[in-house]
C-alpha atoms as a PDB file:
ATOM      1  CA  UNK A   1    -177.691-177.090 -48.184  1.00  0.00           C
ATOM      2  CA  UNK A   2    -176.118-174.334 -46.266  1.00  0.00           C
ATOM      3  CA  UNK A   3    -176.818-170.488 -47.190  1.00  0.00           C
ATOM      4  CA  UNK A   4    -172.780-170.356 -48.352  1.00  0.00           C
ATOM      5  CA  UNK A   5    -173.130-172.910 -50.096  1.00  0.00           C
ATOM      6  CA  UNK A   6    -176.335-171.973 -51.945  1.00  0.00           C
ATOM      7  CA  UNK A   7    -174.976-168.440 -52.924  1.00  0.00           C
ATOM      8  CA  UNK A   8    -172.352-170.027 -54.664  1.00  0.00           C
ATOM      9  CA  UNK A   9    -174.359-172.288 -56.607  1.00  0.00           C
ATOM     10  CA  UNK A  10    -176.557-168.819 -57.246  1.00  0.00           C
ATOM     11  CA  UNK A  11    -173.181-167.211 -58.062  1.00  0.00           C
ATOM     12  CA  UNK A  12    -172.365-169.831 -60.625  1.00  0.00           C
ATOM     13  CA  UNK A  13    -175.574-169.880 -62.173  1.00  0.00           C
ATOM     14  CA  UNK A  14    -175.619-165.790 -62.645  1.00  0.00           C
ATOM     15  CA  UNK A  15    -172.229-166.202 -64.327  1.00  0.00           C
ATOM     16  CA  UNK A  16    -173.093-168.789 -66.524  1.00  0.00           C
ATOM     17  CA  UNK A  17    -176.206-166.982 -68.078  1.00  0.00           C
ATOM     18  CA  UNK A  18    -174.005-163.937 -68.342  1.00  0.00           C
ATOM     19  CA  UNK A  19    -171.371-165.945 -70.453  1.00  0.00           C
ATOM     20  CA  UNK A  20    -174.429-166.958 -72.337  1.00  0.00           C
ATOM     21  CA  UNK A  21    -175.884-163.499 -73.073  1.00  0.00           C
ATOM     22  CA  UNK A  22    -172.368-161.972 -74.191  1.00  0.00           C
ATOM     23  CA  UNK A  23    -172.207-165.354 -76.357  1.00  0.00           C
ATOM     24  CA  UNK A  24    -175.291-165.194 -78.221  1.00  0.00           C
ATOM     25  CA  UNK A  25    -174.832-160.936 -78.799  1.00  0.00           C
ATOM     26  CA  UNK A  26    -172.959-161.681 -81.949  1.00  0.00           C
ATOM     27  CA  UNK A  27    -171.106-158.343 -83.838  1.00  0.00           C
ATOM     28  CA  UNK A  28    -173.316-156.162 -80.933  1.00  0.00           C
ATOM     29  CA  UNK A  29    -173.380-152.769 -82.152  1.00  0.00           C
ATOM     30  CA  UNK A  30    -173.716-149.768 -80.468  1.00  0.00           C
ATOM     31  CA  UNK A  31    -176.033-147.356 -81.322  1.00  0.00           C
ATOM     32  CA  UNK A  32    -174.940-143.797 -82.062  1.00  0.00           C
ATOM     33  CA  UNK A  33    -176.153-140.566 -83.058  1.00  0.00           C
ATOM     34  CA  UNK A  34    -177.113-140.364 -87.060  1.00  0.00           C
ATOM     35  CA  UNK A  35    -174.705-139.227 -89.188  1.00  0.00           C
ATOM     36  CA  UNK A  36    -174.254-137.477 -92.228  1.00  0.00           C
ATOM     37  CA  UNK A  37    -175.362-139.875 -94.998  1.00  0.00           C
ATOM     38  CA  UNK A  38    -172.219-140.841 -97.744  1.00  0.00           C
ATOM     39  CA  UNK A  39    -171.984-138.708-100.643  1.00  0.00           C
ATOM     40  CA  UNK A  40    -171.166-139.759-104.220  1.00  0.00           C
ATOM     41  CA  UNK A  41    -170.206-137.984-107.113  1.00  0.00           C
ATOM     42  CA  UNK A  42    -171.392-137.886-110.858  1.00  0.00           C
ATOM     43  CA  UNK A  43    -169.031-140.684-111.573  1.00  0.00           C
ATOM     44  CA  UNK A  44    -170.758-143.460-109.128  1.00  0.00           C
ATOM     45  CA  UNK A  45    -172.561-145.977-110.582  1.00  0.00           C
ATOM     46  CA  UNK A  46    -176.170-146.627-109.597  1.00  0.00           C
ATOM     47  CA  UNK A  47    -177.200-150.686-108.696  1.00  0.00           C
ATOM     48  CA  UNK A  48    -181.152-150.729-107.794  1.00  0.00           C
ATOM     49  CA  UNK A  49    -181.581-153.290-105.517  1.00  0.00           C
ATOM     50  CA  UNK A  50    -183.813-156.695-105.960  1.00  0.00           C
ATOM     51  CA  UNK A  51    -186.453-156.810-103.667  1.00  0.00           C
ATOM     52  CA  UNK A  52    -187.091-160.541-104.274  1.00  0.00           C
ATOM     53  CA  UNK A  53    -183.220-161.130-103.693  1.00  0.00           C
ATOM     54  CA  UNK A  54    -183.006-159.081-100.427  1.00  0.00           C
ATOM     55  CA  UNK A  55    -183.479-159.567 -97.115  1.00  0.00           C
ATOM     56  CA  UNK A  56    -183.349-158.686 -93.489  1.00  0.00           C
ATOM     57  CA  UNK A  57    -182.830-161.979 -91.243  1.00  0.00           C
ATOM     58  CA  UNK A  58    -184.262-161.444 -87.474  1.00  0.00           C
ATOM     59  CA  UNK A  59    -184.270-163.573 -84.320  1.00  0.00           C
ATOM     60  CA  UNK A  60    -185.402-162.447 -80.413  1.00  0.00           C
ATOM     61  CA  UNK A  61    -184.635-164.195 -77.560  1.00  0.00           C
ATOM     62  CA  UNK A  62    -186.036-165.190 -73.893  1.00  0.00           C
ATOM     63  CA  UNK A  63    -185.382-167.203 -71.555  1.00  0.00           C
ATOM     64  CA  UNK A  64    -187.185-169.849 -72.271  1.00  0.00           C
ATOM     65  CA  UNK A  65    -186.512-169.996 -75.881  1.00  0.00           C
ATOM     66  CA  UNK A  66    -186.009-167.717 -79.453  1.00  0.00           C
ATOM     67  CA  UNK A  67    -188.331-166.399 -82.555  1.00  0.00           C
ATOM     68  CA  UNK A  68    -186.951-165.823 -85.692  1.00  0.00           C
ATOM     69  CA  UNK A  69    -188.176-164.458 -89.585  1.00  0.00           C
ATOM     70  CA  UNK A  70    -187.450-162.647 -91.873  1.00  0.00           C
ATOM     71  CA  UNK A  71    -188.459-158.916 -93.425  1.00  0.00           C
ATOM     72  CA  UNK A  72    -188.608-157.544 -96.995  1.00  0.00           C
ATOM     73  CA  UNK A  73    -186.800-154.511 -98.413  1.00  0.00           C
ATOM     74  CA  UNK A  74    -189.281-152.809-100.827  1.00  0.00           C
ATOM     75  CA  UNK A  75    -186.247-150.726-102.456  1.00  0.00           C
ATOM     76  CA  UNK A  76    -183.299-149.303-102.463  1.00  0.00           C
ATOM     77  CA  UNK A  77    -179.363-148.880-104.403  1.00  0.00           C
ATOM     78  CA  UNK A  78    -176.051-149.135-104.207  1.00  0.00           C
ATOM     79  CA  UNK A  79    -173.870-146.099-105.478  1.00  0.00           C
ATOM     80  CA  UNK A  80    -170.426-147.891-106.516  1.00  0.00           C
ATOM     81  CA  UNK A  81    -167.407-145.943-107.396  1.00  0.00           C
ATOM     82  CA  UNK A  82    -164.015-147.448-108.759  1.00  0.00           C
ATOM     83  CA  UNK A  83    -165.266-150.672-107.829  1.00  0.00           C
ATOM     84  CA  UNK A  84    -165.927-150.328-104.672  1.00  0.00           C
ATOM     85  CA  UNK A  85    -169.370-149.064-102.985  1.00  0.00           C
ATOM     86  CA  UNK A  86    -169.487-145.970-101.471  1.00  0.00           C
ATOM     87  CA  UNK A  87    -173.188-145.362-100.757  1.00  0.00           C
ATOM     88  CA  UNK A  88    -176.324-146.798-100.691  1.00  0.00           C
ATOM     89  CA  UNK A  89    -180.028-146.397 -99.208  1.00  0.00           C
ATOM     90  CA  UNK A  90    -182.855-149.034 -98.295  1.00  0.00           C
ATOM     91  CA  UNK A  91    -186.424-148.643 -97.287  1.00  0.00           C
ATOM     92  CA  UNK A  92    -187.538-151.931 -95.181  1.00  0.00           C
ATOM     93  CA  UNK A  93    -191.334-153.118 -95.466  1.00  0.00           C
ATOM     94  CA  UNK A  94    -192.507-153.671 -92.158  1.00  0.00           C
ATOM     95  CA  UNK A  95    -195.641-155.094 -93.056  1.00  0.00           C
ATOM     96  CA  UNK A  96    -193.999-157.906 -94.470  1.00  0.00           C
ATOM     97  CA  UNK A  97    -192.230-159.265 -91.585  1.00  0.00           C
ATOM     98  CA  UNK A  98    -192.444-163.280 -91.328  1.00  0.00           C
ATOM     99  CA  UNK A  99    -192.324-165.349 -88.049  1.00  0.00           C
ATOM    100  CA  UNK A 100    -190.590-168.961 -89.171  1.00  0.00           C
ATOM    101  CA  UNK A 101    -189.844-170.728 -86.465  1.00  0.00           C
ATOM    102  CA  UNK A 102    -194.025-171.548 -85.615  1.00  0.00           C
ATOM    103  CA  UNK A 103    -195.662-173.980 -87.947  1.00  0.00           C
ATOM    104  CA  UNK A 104    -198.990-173.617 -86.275  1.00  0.00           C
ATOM    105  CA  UNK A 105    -200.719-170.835 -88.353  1.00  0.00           C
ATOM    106  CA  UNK A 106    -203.057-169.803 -85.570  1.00  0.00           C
ATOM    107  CA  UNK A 107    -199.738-169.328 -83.159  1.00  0.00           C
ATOM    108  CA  UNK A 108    -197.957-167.828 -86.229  1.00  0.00           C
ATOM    109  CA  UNK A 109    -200.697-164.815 -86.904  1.00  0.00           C
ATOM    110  CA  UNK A 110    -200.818-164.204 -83.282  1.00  0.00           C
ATOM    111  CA  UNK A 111    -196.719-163.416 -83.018  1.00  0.00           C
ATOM    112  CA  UNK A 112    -196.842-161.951 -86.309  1.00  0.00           C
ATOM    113  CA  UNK A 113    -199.900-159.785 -85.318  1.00  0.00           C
ATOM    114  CA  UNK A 114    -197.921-159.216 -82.024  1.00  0.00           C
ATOM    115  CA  UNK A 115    -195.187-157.744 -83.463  1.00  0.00           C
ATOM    116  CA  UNK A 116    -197.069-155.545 -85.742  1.00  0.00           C
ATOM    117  CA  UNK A 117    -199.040-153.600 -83.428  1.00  0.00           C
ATOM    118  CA  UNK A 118    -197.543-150.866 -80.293  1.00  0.00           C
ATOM    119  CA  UNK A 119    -196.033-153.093 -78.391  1.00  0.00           C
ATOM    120  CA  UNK A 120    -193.394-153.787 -81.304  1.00  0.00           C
ATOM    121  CA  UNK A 121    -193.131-152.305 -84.522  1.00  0.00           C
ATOM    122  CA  UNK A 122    -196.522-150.185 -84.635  1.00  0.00           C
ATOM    123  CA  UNK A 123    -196.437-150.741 -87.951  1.00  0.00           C
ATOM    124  CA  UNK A 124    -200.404-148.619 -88.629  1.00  0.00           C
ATOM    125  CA  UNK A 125    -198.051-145.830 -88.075  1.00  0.00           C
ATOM    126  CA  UNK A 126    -194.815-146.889 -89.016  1.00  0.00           C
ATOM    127  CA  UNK A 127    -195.271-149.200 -92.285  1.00  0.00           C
ATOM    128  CA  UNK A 128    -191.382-148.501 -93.229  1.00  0.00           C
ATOM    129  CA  UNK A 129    -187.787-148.754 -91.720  1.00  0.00           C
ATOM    130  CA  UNK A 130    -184.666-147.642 -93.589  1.00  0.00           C
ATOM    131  CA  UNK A 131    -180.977-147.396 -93.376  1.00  0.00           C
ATOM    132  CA  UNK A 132    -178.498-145.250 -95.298  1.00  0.00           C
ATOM    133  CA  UNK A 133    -175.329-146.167 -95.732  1.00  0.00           C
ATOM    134  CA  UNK A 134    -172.877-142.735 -93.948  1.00  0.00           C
ATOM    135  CA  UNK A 135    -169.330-145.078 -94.678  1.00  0.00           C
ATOM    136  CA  UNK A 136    -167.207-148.318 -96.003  1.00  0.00           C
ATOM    137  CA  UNK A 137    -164.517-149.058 -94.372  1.00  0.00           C
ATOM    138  CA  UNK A 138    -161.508-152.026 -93.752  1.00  0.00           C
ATOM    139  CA  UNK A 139    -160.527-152.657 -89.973  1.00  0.00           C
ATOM    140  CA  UNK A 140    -159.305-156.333 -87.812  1.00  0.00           C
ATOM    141  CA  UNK A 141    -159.209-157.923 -91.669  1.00  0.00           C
ATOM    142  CA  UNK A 142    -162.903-157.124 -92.578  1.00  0.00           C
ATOM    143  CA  UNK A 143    -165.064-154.624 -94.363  1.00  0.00           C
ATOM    144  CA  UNK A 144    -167.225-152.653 -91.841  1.00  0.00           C
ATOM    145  CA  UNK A 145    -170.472-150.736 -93.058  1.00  0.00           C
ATOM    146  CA  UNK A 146    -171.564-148.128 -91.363  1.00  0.00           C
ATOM    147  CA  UNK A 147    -175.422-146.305 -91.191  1.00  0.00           C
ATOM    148  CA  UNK A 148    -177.778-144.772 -90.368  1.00  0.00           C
ATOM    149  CA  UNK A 149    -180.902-146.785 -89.191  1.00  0.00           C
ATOM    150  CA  UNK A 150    -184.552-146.026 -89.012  1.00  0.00           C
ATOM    151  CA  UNK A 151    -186.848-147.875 -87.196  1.00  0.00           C
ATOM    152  CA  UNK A 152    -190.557-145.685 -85.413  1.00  0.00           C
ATOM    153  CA  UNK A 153    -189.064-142.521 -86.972  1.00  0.00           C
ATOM    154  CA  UNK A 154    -185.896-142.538 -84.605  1.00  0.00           C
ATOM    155  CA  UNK A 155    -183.020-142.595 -86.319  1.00  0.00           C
ATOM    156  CA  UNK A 156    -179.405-143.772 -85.068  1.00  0.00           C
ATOM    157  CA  UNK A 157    -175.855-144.994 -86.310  1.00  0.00           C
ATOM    158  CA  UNK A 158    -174.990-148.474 -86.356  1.00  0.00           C
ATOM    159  CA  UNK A 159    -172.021-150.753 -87.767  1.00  0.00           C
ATOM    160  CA  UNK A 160    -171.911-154.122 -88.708  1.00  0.00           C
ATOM    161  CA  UNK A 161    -168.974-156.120 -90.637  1.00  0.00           C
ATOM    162  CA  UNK A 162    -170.332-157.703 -94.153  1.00  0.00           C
ATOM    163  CA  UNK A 163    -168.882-159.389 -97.150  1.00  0.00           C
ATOM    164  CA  UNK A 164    -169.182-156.953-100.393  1.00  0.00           C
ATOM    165  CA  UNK A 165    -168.749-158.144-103.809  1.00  0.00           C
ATOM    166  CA  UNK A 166    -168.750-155.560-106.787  1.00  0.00           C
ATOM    167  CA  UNK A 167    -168.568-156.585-110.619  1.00  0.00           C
ATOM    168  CA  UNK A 168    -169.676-154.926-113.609  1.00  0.00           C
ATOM    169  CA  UNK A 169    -173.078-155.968-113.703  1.00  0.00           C
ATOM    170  CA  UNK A 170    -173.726-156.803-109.526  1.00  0.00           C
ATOM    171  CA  UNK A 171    -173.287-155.778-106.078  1.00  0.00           C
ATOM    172  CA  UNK A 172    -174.295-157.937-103.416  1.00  0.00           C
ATOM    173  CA  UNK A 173    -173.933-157.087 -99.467  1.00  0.00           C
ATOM    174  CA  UNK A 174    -174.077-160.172 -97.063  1.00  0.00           C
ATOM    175  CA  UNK A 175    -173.369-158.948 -93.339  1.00  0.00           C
ATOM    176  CA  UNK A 176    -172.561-161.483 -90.508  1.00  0.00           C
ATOM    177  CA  UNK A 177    -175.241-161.676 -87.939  1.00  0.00           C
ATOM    178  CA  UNK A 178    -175.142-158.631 -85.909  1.00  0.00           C
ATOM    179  CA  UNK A 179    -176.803-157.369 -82.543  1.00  0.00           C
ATOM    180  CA  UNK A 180    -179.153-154.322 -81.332  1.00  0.00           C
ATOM    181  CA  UNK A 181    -180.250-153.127 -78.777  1.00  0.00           C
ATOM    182  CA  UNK A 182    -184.233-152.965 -79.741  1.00  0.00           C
ATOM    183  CA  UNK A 183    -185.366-150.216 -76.688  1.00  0.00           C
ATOM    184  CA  UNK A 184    -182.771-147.753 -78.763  1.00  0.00           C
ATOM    185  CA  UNK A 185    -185.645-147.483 -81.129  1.00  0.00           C
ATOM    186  CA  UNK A 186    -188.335-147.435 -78.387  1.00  0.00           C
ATOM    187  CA  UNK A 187    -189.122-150.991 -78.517  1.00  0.00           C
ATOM    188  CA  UNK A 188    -189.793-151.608 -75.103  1.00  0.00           C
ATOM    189  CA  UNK A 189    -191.915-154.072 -74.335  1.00  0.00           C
ATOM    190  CA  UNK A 190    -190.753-156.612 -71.501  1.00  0.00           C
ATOM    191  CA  UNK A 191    -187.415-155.359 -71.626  1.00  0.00           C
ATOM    192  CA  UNK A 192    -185.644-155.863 -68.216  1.00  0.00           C
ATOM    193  CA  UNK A 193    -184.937-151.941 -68.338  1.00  0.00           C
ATOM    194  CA  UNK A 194    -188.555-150.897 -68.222  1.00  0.00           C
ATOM    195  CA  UNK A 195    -190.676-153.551 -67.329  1.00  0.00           C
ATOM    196  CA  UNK A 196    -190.887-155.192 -63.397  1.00  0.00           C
ATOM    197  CA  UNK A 197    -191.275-159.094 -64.617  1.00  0.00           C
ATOM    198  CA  UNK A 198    -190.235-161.943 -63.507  1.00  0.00           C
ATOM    199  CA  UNK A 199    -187.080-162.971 -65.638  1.00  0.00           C
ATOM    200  CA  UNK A 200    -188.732-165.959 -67.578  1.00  0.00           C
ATOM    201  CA  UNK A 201    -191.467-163.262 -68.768  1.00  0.00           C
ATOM    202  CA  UNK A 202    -188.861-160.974 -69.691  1.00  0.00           C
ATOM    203  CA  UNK A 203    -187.810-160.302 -73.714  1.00  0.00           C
ATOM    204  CA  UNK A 204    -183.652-159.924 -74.619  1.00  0.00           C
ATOM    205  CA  UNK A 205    -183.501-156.580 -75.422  1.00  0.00           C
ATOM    206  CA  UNK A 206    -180.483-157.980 -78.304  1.00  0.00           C
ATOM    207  CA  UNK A 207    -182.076-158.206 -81.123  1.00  0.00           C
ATOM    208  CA  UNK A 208    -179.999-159.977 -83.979  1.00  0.00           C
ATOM    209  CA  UNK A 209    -180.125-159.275 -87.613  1.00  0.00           C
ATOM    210  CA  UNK A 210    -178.533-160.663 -90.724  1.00  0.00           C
ATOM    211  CA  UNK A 211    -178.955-158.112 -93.871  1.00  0.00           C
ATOM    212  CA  UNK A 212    -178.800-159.890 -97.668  1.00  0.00           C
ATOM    213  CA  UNK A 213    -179.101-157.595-100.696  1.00  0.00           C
ATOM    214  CA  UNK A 214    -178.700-158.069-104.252  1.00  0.00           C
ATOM    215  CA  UNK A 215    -178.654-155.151-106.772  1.00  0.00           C
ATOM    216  CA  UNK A 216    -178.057-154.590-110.430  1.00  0.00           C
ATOM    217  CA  UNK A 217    -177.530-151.952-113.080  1.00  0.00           C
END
């Protein structure tokens, strides 16, 4: 094979993985500075959340394959106003975080620890993440929320498009799966940004998440 003829088989290859990366980002977000969080009046109506009904979906990629789990929200409410909500604030249990996707329980605790410690989540110091909602809003045909998010203490604005249903007695929030970029929170182990690896020891700095609550008076 010639030297033309193997830099456009290179070429081809580099553009497919790129049309693979932008695939798999679904909703990617931006990260912004915080904003002010959304104020409600006298007349909202509170909706604690259920922390058994509630969830925070997660999956990280590689090359050579993904991880996904799931984390716990240990409380939270939704501040609802004329029917529709206008507020609302979380607090994510970090401790809890899952691995799924490994059915060996030796391999499981060792991700799971992995994740846990510095190189991730450094959850000994940082046992809780958060997000308050800052605004609601309708654009393209769907409902956008917007927030601030909390994850090692750093704090930045982030928007992701989510089905909301209010009724008298529930509120439940179901977002479609949406990206991050995880080294915006200092999360920066084997990202291609920081780290000189190979690319098949490399980590996606997208990280995608899927956010489920359920709340009630």
């Amino acid at each position: 094979m010639s030297k033309n003829q193997i830099f456009k088989v290179a070429t081809v290859l580099f553009i497919g993985l790129a049309m693979v990366g932008c695939k798999d980002a679904k909703n990617k977000t931006e990260a912004s500075e915080a904003e002010e969080v959304a104020k409600t009046t006298g007349e909202a109506v509170v909706y604690k959340a259920d922390a058994d009904g509630s969830t925070l979906a997660w999956k990280g990629a590689k090359l050579t394959g993904t991880h996904n789990g799931t984390i716990k929200m240990s409380d939270g409410s939704f501040s609802v106003q004329d029917g529709k909500l206008v507020g609302g604030n979380f607090i994510v249990d970090m401790n809890s975080i899952t691995v799924l996707d490994i059915e060996d329980a030796e391999k499981n605790g060792n991700l799971t620890g992995h994740l846990k410690s510095e190189d991730f989540f450094d959850v000994e110091n940082h046992g809780s993440s958060a997000f308050a909602i800052t605004g609601v809003e309708e654009k393209d045909g769907k409902t956008f929320v917007k927030g601030n998010l909390t994850v090692k203490n750093i704090k930045k604005n982030i928007e992701f498009p989510a089905v909301i249903t209010v009724s008298d007695t529930e509120v439940s929030l179901k977002s479609e799966p949406f990206t991050i970029d995880r080294t915006e929170w200092d999360i920066k182990y084997k990202s291609g940004k920081f780290a000189d690896l190979a690319k098949d020891k490399l980590i996606e700095d997208n990280i995608e998440l899927q956010v489920e609550v359920k709340a009630s008076k």
